[in-house]
C-alpha atoms as a PDB file:
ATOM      1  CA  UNK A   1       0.000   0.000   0.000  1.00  0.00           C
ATOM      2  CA  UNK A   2       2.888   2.389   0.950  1.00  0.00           C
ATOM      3  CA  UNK A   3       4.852   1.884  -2.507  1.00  0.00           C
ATOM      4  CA  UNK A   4       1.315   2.394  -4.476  1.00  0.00           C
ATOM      5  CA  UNK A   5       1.034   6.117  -2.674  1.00  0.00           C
ATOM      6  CA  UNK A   6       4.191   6.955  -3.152  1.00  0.00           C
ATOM      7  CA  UNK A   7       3.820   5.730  -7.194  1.00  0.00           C
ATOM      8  CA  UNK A   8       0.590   8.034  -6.981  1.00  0.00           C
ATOM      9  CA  UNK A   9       2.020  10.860  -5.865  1.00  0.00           C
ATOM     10  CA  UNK A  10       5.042  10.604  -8.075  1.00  0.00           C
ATOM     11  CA  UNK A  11       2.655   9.931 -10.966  1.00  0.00           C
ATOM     12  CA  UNK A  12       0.762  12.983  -9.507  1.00  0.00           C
ATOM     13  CA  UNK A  13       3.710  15.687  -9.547  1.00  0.00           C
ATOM     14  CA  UNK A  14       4.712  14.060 -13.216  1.00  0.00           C
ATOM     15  CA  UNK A  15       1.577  15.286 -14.753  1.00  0.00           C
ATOM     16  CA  UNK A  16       1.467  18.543 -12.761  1.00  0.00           C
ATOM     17  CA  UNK A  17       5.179  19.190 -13.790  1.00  0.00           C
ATOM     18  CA  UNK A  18       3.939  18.489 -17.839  1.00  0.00           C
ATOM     19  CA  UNK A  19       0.733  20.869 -17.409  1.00  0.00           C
ATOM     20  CA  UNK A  20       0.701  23.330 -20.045  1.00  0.00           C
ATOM     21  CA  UNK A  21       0.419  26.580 -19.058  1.00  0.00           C
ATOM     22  CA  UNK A  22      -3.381  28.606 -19.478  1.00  0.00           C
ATOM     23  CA  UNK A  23      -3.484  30.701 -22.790  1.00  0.00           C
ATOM     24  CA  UNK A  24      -4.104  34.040 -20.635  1.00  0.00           C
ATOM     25  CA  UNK A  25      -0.524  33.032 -18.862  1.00  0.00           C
ATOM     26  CA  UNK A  26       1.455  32.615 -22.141  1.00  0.00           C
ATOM     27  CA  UNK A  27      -0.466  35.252 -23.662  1.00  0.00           C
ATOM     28  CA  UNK A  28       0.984  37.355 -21.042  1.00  0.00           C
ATOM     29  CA  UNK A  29       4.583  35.932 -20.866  1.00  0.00           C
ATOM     30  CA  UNK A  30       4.358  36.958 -24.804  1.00  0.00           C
ATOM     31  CA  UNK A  31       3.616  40.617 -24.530  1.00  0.00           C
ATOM     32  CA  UNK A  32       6.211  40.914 -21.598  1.00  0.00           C
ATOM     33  CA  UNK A  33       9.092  39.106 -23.848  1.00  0.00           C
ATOM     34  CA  UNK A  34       7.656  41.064 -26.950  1.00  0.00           C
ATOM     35  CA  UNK A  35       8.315  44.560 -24.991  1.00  0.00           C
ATOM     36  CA  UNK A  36      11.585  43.482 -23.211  1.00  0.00           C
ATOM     37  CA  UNK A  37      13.274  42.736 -26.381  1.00  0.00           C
ATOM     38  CA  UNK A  38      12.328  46.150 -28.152  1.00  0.00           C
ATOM     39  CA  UNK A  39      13.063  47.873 -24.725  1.00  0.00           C
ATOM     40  CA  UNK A  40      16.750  46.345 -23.963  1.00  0.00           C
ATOM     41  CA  UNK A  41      17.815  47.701 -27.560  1.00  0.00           C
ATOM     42  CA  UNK A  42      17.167  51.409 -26.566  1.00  0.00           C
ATOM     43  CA  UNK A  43      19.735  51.988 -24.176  1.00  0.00           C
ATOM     44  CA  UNK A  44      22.131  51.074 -26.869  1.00  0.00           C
ATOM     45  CA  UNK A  45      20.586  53.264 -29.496  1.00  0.00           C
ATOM     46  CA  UNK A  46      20.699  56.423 -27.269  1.00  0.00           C
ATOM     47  CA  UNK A  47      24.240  55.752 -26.403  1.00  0.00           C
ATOM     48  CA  UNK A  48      25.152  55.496 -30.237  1.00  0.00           C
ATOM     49  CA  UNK A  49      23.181  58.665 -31.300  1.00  0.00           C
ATOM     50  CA  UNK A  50      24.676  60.348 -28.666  1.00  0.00           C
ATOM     51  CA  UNK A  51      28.162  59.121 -30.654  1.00  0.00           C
ATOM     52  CA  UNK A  52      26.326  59.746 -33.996  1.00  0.00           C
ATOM     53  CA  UNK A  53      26.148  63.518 -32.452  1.00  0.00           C
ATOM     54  CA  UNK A  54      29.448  63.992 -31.059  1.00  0.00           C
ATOM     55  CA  UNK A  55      30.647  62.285 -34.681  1.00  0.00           C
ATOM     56  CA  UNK A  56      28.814  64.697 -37.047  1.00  0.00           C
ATOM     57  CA  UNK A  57      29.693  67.915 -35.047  1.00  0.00           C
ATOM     58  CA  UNK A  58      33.966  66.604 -34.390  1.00  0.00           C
ATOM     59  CA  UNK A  59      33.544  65.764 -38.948  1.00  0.00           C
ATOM     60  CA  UNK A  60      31.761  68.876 -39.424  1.00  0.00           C
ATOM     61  CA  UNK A  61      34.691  70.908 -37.683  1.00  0.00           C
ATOM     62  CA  UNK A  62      37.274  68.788 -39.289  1.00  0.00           C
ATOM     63  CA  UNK A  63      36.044  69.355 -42.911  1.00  0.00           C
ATOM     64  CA  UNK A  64      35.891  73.017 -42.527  1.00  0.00           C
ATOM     65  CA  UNK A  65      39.632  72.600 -40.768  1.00  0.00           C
ATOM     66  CA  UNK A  66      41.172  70.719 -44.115  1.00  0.00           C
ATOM     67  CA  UNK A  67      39.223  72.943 -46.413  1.00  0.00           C
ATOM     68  CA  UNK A  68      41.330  75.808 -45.083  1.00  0.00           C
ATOM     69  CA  UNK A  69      44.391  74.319 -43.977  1.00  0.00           C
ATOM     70  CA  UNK A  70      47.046  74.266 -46.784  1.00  0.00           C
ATOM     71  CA  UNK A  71      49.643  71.953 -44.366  1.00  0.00           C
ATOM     72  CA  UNK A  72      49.215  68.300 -45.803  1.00  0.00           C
ATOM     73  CA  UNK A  73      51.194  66.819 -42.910  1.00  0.00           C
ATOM     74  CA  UNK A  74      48.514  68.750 -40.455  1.00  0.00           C
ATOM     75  CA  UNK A  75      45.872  67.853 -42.147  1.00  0.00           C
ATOM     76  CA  UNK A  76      46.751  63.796 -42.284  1.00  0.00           C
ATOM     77  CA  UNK A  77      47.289  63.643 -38.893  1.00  0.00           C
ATOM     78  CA  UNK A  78      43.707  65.448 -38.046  1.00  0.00           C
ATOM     79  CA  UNK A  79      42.356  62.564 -39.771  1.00  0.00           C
ATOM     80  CA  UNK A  80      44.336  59.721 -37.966  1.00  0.00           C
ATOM     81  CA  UNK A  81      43.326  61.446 -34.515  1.00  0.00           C
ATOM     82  CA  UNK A  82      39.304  61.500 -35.805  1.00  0.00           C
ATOM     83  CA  UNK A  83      39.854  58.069 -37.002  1.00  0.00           C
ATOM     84  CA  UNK A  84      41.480  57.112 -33.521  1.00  0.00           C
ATOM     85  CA  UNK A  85      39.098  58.193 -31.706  1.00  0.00           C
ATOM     86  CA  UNK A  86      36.140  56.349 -33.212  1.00  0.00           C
ATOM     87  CA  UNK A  87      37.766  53.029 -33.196  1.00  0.00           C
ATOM     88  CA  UNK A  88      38.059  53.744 -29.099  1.00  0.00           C
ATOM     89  CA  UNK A  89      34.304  54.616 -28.616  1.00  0.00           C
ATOM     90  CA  UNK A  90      33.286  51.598 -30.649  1.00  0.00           C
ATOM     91  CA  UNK A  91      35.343  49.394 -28.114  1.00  0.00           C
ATOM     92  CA  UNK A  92      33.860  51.219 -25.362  1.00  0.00           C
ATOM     93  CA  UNK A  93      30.167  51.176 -26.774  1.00  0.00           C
ATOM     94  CA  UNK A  94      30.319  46.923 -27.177  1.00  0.00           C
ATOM     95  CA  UNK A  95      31.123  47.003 -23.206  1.00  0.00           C
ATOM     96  CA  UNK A  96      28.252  49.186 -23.003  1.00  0.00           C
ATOM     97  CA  UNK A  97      25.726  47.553 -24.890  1.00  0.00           C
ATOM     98  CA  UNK A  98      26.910  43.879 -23.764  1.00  0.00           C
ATOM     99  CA  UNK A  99      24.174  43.648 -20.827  1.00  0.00           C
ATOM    100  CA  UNK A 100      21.025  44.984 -23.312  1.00  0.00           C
ATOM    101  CA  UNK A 101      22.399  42.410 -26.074  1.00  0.00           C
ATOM    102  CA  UNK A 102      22.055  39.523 -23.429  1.00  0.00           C
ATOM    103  CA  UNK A 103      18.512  40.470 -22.095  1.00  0.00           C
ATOM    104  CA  UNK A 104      17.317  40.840 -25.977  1.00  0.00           C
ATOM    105  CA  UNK A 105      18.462  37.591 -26.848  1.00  0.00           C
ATOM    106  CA  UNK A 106      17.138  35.863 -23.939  1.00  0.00           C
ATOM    107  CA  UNK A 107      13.725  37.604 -24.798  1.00  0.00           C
ATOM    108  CA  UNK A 108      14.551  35.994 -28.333  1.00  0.00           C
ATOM    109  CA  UNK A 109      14.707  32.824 -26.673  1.00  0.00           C
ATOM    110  CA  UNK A 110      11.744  32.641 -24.725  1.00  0.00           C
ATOM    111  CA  UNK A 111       9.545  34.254 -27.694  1.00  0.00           C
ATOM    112  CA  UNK A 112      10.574  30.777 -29.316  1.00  0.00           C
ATOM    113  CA  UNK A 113       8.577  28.661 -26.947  1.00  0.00           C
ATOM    114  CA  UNK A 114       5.886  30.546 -27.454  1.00  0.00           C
ATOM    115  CA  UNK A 115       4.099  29.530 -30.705  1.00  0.00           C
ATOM    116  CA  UNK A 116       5.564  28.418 -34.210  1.00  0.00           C
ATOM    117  CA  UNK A 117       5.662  31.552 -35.883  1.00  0.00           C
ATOM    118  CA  UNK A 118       8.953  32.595 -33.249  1.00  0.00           C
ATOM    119  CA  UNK A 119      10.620  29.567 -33.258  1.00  0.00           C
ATOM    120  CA  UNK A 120      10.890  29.264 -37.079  1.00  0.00           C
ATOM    121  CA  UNK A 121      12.292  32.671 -37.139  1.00  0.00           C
ATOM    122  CA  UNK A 122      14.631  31.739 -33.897  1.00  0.00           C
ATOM    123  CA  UNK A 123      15.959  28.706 -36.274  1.00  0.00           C
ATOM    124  CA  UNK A 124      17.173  30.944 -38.865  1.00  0.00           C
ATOM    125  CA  UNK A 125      20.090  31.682 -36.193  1.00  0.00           C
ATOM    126  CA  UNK A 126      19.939  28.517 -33.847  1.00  0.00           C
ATOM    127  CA  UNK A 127      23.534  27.574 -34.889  1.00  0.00           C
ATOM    128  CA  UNK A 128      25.166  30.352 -33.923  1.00  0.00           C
ATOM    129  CA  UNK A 129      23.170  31.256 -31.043  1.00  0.00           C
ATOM    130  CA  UNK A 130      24.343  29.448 -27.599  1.00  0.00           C
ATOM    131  CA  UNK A 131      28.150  30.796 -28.434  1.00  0.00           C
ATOM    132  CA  UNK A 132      27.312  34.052 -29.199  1.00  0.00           C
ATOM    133  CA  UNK A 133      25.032  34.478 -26.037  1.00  0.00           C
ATOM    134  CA  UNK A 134      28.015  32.816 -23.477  1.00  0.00           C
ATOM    135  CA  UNK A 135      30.796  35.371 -25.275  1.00  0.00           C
ATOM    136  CA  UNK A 136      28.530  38.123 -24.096  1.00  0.00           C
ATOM    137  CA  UNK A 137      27.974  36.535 -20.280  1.00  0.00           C
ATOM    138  CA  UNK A 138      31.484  36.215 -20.035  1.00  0.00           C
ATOM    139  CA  UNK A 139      32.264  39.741 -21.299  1.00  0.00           C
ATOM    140  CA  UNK A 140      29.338  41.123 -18.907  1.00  0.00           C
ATOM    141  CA  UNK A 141      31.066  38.803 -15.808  1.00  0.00           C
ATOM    142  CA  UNK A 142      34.381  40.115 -16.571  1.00  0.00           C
ATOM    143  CA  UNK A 143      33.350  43.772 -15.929  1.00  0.00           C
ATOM    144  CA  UNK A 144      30.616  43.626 -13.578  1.00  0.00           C
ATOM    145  CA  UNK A 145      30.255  43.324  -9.802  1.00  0.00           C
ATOM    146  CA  UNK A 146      26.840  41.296 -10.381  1.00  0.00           C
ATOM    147  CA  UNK A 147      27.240  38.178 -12.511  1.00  0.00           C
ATOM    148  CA  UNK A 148      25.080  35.915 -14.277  1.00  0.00           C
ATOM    149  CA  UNK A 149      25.167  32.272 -12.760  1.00  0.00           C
ATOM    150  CA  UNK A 150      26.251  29.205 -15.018  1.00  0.00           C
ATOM    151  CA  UNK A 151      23.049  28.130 -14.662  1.00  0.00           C
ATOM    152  CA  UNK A 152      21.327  30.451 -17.242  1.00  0.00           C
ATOM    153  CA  UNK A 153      23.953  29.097 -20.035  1.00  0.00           C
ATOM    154  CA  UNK A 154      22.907  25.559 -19.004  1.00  0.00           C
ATOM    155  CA  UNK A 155      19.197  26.172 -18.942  1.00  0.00           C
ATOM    156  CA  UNK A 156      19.550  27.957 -22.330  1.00  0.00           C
ATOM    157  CA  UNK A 157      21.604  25.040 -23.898  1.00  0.00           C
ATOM    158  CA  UNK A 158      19.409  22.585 -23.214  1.00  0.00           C
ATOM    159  CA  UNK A 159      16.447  24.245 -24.764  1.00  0.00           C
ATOM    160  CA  UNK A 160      19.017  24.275 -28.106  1.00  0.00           C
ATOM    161  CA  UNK A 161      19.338  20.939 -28.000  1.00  0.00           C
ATOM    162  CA  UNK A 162      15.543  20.436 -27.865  1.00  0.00           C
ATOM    163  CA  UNK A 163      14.647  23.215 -30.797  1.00  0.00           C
ATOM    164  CA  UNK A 164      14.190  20.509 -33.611  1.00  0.00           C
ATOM    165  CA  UNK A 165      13.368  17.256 -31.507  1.00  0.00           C
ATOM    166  CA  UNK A 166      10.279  18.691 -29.459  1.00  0.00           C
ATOM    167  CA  UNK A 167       6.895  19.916 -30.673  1.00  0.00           C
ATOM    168  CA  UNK A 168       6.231  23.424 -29.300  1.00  0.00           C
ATOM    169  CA  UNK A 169       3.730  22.544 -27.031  1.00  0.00           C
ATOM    170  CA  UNK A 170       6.505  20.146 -25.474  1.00  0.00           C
ATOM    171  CA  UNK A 171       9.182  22.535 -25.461  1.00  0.00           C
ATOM    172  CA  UNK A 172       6.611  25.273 -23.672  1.00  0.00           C
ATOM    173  CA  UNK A 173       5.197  22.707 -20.588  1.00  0.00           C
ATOM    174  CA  UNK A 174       9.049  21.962 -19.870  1.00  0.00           C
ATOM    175  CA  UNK A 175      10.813  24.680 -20.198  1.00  0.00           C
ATOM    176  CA  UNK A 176       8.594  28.353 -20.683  1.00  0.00           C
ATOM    177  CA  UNK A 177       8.214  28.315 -16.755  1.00  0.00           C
ATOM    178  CA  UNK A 178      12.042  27.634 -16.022  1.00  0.00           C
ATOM    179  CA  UNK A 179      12.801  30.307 -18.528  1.00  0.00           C
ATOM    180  CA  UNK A 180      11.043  32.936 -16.668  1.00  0.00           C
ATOM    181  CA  UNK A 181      12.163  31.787 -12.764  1.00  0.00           C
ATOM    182  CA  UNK A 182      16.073  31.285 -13.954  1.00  0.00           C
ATOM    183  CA  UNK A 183      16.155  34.450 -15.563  1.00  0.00           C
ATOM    184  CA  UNK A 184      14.861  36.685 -12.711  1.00  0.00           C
ATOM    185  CA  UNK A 185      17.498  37.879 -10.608  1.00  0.00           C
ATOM    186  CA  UNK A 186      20.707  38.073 -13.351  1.00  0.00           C
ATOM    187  CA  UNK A 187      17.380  40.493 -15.851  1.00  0.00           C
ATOM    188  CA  UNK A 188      16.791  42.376 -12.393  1.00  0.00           C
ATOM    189  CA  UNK A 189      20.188  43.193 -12.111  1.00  0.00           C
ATOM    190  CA  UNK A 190      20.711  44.359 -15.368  1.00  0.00           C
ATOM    191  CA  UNK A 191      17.776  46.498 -15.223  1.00  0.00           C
ATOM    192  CA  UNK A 192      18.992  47.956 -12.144  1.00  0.00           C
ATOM    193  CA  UNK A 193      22.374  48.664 -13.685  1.00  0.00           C
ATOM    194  CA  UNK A 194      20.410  51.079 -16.409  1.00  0.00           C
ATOM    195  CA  UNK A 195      18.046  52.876 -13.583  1.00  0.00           C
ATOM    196  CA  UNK A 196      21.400  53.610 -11.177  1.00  0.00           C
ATOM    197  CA  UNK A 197      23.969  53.539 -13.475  1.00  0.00           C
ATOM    198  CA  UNK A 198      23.789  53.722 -17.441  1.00  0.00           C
ATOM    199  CA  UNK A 199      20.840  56.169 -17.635  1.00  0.00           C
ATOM    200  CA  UNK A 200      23.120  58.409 -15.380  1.00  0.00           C
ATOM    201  CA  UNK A 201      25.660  58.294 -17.683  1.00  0.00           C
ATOM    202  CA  UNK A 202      23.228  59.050 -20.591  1.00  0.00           C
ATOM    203  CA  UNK A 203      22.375  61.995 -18.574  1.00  0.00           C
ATOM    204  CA  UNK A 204      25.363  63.493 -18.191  1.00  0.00           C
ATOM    205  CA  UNK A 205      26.328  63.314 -22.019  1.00  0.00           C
ATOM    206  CA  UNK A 206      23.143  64.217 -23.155  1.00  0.00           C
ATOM    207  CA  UNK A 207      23.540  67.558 -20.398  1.00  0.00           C
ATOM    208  CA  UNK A 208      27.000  68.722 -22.123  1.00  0.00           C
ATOM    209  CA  UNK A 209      25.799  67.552 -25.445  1.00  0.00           C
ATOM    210  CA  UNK A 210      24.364  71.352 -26.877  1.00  0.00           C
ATOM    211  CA  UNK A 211      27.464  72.571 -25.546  1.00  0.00           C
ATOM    212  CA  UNK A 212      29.708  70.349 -27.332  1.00  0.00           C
ATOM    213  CA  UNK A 213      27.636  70.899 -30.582  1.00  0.00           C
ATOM    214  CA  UNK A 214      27.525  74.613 -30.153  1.00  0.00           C
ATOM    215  CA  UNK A 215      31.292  75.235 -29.690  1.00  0.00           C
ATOM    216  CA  UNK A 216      31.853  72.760 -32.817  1.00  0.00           C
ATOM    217  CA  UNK A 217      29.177  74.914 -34.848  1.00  0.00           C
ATOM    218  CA  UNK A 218      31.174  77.850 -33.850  1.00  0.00           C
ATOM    219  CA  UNK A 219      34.392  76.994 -34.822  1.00  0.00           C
ATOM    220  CA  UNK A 220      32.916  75.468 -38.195  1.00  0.00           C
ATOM    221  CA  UNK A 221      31.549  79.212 -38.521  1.00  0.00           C
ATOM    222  CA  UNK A 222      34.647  81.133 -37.889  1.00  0.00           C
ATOM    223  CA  UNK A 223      36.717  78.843 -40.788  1.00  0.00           C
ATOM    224  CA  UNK A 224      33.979  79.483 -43.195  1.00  0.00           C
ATOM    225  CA  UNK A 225      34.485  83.179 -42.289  1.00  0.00           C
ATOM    226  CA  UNK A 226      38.225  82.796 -42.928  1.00  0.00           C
ATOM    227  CA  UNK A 227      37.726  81.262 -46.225  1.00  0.00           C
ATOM    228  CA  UNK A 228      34.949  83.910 -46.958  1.00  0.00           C
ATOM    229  CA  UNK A 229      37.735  86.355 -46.635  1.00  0.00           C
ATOM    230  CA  UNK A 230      40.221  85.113 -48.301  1.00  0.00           C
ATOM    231  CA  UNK A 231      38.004  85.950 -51.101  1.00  0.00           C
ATOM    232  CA  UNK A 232      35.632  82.491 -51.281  1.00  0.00           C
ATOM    233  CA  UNK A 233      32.090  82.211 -52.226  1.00  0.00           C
ATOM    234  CA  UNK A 234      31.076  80.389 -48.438  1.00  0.00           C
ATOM    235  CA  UNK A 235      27.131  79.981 -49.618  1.00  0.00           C
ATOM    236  CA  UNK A 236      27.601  75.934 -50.479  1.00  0.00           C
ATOM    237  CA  UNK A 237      28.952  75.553 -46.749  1.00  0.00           C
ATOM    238  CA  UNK A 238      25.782  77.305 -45.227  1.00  0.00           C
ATOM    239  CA  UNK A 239      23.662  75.670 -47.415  1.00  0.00           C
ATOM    240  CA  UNK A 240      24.560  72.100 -46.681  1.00  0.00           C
ATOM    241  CA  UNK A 241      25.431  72.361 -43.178  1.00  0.00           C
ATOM    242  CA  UNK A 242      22.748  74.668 -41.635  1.00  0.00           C
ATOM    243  CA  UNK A 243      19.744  71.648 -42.147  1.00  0.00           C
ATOM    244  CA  UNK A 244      22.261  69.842 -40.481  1.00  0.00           C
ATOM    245  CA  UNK A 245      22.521  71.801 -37.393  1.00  0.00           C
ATOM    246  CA  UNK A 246      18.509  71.392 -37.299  1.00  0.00           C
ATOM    247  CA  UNK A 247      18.651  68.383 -37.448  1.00  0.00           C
ATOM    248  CA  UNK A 248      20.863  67.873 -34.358  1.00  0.00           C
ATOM    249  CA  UNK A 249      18.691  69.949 -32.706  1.00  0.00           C
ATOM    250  CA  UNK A 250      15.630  67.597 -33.690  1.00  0.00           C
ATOM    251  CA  UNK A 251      17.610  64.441 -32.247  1.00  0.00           C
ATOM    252  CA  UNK A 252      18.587  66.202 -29.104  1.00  0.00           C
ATOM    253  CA  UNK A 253      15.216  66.376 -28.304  1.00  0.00           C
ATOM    254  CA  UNK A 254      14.048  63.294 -29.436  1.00  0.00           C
ATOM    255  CA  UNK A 255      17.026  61.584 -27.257  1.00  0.00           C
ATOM    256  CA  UNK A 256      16.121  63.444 -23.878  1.00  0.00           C
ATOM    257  CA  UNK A 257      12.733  62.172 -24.402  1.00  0.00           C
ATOM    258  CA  UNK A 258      13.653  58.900 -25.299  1.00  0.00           C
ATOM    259  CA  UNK A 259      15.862  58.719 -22.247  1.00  0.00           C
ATOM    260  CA  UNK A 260      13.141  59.968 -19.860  1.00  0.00           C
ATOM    261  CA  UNK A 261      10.610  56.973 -21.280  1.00  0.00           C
ATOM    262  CA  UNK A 262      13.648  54.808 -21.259  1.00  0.00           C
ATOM    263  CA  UNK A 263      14.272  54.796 -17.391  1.00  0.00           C
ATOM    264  CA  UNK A 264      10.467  54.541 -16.637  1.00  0.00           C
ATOM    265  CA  UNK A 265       9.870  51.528 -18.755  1.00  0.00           C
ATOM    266  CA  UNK A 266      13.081  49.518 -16.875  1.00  0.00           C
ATOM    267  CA  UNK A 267      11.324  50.340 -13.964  1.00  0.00           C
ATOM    268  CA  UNK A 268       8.025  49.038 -14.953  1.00  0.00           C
ATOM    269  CA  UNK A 269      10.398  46.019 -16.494  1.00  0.00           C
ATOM    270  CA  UNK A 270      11.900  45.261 -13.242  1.00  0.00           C
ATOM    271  CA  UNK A 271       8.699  45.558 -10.768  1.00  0.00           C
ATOM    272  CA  UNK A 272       6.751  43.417 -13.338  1.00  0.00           C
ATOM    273  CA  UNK A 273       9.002  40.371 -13.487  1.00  0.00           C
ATOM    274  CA  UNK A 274       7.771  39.343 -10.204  1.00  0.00           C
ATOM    275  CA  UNK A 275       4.161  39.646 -11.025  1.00  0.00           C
ATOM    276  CA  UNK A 276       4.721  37.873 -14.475  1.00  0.00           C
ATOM    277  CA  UNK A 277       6.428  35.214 -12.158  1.00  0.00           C
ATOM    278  CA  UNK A 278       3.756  34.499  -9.841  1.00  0.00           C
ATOM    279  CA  UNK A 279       1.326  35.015 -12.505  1.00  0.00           C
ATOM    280  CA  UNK A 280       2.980  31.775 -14.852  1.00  0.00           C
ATOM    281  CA  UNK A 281       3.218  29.740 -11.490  1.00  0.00           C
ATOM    282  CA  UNK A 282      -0.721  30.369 -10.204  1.00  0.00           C
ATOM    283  CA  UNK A 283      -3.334  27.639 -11.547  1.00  0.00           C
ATOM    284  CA  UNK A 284      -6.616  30.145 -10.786  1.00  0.00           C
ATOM    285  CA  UNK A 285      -6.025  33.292 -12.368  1.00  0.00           C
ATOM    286  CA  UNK A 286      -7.793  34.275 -15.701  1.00  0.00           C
ATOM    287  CA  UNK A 287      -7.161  37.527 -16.455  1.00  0.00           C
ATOM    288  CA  UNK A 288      -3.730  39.071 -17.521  1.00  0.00           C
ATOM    289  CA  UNK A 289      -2.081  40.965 -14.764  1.00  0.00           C
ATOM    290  CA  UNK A 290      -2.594  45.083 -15.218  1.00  0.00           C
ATOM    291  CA  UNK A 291       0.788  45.628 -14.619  1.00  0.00           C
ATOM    292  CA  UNK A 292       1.568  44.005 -18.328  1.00  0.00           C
ATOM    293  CA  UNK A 293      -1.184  46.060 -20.131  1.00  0.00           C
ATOM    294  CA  UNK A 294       0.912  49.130 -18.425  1.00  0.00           C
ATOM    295  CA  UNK A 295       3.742  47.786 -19.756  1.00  0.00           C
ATOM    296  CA  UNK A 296       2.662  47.596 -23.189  1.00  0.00           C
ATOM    297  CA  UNK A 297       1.315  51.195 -22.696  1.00  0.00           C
ATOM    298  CA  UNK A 298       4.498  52.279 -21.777  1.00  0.00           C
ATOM    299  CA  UNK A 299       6.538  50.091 -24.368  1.00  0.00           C
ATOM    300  CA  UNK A 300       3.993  51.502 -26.695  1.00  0.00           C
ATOM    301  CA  UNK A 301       4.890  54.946 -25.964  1.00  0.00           C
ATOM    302  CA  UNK A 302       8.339  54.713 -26.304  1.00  0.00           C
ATOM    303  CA  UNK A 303       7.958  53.938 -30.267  1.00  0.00           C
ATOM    304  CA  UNK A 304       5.619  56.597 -30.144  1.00  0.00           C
ATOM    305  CA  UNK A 305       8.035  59.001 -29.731  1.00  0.00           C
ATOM    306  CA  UNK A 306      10.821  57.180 -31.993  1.00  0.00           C
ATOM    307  CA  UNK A 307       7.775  58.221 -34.555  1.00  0.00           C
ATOM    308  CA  UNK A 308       7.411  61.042 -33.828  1.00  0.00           C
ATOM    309  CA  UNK A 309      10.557  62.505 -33.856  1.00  0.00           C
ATOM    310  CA  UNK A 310      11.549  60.567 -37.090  1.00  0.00           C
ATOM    311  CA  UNK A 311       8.188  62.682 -38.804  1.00  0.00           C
ATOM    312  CA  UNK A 312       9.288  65.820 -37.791  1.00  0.00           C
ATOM    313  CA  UNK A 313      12.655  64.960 -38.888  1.00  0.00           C
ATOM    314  CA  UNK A 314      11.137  64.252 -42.566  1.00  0.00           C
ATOM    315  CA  UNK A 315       9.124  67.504 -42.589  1.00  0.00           C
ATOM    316  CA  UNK A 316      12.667  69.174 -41.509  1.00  0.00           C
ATOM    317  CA  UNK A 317      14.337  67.825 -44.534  1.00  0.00           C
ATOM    318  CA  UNK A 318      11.555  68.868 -46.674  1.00  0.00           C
ATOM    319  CA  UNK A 319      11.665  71.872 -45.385  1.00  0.00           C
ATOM    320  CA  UNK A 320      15.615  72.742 -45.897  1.00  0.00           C
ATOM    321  CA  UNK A 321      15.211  70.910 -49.447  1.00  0.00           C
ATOM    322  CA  UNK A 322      12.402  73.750 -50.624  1.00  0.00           C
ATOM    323  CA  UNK A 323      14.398  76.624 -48.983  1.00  0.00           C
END
């Protein structure tokens, strides 16, 4: 009698370990992976724009600096310094961007249990996949004083392995749950290291950023003067490069707003996890948590305003090209 209870209740915690989950619950684990993967490539985007700016204004100044400088020596060596210092920020932006690159990814990952439709399109790059996401953990644990356990690398290769040998419903009873609680504290982190840290740092640039552009503008100005007077026509100068200054203007705003909706969407990223978490493990519940509709909202927003400020920069360009 003992053995055929103990067969029952292993028979019992079998089944309840390969119960799917309810369509509301991977309806909802959907839209949160849907927004964290668009969200974790924003941080990255500001940070290169920012570059983009910093890059535009430091060529601007160095075109009008070998347009009047007659020194040849001078004028290669401005170019190897500009050249120079590219290469560094491109080194420093990969460090940067390592931590958003892992959480999209993973968000790539569990999309795939999902349904068919994201796994065939998770395929396409299934080869190449479980290396390329453990370079990036080990580049993230190198610099970081929070590290991602072994354990996500081990959870994530074993789904690989599976991709191809399990339906989808199989692959989403045994391992769409695990993906979410293995995941928790290494995405929390990471989201905390954007709210405290990064979006600090974006701050700060994006502060001394007008500054930076102005005082390029200004010397750009005062070498077009000096090769107005040595008797040059300067009009091509103006008219090329003054729709350009607009413009900068037009992505300095769009960039302070994006940063603004940036930091309030990790937040809403961070405190959701949790109720996404208890939400996939509960057996009662019906109805999708609030807290992932505001999500959406908020996700929803922030390529709102990637829209909008890519329409006003056509109308801009329109603009300068009827002037």
């Amino acid at each position: 009698m003992k053995y055929k209870i103990i067969i029952a209740t292993a028979s019992m915690l079998f089944l309840f370990s390969c119960t799917g989950l309810k369509k509301t619950q991977v309806e909802a684990t959907e839209k949160y992976a849907v927004a964290t993967k668009g969200i974790s490539r924003v941080p990255s985007d500001i940070y290169f724009r920012i570059y983009q700016l910093k890059a535009e204004s430091q060529t601007l100044q160095l075109n009008t600096l070998l347009a009047t400088n007659d020194q040849t020596k001078e004028s290669i060596e401005l170019i190897k310094n500009d050249y120079e210092e590219k290469i560094k920020f491109m080194s420093i932006a990969e460090e940067y961007s390592t931590a958003y690159m892992i959480v999209e990814k993973y968000a790539t990952l569990v999309l795939c249990l999902i349904n068919d439709k994201y796994l065939k399109e998770f395929n396409k790059t299934k080869t190449s996949w479980q290396g390329s996401f453990e370079k990036m953990i080990y580049r993230y644990n190198a610099v970081s004083p929070t590290k991602i356990p072994s354990s996500v690398s081990s959870f994530t290769a074993n789904v690989i392995q599976q991709l191809g040998k399990m339906k989808i419903g199989q692959l989403q009873k045994k391992y769409l749950k695990e993906a979410i609680h293995t995941a928790r504290i290494p995405f929390e982190n990471i989201c905390d290291d954007f709210i405290q840290l990064d979006s600090l740092k974006i701050k700060s640039e994006l502060t001394t950023l007008p500054f930076y552009l102005d005082n390029n503008y200004a010397n750009f100005l005062e070498n077009v003067r000096a090769y107005e007077k040595q008797g040059n026509n300067p009009y091509l100068f103006y008219n090329q490069y003054t729709p350009i200054y607009t413009s900068w203007l037009n992505q300095l705003g769009e960039l302070n707003a994006l940063s603004s909706n940036t930091v309030s969407v990790f937040r809403k990223l961070k405190t959701t996890y949790g109720v996404l978490e208890t939400f996939i493990d509960g057996n009662g519940a019906k109805v999708i948590p609030p807290e992932i509709d505001d999500l959406m909202t908020a996700y929803g927003t922030l390529v709102e305003t990637y829209q909008k400020f890519q329409t006003r920069k056509e109308k801009l360009n329109a603009a300068a090209l009827t002037n």
